[in-house]
Protein backbone atom coordinates (compact mmCIF):
# COMPACT_ATOMS: atom_id res chain seq x y z
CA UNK A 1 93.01 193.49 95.71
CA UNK A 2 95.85 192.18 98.36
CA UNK A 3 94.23 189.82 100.23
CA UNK A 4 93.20 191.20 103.80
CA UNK A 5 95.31 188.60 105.67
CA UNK A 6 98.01 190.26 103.96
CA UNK A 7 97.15 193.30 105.51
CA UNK A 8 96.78 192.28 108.51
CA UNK A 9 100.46 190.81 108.91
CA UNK A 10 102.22 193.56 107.67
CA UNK A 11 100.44 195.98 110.45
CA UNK A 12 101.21 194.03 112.86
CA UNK A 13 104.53 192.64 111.81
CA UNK A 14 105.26 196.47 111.87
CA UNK A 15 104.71 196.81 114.97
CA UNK A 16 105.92 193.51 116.65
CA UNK A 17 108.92 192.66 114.08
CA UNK A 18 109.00 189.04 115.74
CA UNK A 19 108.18 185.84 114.76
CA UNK A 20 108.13 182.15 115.48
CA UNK A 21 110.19 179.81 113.45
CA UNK A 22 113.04 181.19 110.78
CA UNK A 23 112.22 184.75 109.78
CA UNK A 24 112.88 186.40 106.97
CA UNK A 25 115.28 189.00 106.88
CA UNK A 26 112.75 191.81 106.96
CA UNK A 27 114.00 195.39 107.58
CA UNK A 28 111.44 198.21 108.60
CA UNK A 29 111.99 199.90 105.25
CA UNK A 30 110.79 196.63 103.64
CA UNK A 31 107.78 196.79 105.52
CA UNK A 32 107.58 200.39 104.98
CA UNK A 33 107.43 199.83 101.12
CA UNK A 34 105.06 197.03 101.46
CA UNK A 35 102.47 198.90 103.55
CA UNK A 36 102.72 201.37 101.00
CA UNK A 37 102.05 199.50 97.86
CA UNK A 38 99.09 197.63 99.86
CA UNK A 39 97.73 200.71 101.05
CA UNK A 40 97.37 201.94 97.49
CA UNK A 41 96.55 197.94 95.98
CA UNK A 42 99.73 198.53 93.37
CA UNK A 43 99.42 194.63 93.18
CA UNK A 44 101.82 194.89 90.60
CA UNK A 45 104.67 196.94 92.10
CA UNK A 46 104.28 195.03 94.86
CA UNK A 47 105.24 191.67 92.80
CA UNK A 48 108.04 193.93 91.38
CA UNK A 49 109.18 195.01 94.72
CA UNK A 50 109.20 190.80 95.38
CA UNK A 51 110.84 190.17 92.48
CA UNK A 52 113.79 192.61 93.34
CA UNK A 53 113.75 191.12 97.23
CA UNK A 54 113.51 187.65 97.12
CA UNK A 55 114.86 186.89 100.56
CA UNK A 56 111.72 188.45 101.73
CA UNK A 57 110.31 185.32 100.45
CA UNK A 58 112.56 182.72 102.19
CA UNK A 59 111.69 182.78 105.61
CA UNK A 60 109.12 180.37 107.77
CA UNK A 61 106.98 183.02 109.38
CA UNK A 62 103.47 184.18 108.43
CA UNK A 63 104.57 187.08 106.31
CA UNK A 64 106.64 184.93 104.68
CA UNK A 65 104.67 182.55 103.73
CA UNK A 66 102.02 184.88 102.82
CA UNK A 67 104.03 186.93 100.24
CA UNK A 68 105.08 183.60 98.60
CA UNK A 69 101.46 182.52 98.40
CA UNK A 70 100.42 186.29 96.64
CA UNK A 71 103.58 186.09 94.36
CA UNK A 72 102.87 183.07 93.29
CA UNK A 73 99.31 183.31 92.72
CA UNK A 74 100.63 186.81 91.25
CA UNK A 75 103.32 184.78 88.53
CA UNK A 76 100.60 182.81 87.40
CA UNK A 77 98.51 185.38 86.20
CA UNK A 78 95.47 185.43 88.09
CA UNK A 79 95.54 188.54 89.86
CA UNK A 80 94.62 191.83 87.61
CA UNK A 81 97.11 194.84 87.36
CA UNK A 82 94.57 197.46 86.61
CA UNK A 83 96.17 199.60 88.93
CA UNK A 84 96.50 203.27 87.57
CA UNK A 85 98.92 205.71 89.84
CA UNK A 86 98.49 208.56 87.65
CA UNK A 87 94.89 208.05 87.18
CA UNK A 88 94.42 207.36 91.46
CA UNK A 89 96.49 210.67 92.51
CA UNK A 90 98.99 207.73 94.26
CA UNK A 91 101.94 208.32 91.90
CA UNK A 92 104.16 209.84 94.43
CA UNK A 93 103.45 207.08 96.81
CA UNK A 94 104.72 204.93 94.22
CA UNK A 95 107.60 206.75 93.62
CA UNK A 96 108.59 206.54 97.82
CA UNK A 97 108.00 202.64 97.60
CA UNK A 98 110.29 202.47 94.46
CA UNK A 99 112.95 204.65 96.12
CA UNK A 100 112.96 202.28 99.04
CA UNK A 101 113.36 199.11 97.04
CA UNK A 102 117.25 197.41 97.11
């Protein structure tokens, strides 16, 4: 499960889209996406989604900093994908976050 921090930041980045220090360039869409996958805990999409956007990981502000911290903890293997779409009724949500990926 995404850690709540995590989704905690992305509300209110959301909602704010400011920051102190060098931010990431972070589009609503991207934070669209991610509140998605969280909302749903697709733990692993959302390290795919990562994976496809890494300047989402460059930047000094909280969000930042805490999707580095997830996808690293993510790459070395101690979070569990057990997530199921089908199985959850979520597959279309999935589908909308994958559509919005670049």
């Amino acid at each position: 499960m995404p850690n709540s921090k995590l989704v905690a930041i992305v509300t209110a980045l959301s909602f704010l889209m400011t920051s102190h220090g060098a931010r990431a360039e972070i589009t609503l869409e991207h934070l669209l996406a991610i509140d998605q996958l969280l909302s749903t805990n697709d733990t692993q999409a959302l390290l795919e989604y990562l994976q496809k956007n890494p300047e989402l990981l460059q930047g000094d502000d909280e969000l930042s900093r805490e999707l580095r911290s997830f996808s690293e903890i993510a790459n070395s293997g101690s979070v569990s994908y057990d997530y199921d779409p089908a199985a959850s009724g979520d597959a279309e949500v999935t589908r909308t976050a994958s559509s919005l990926q670049h």
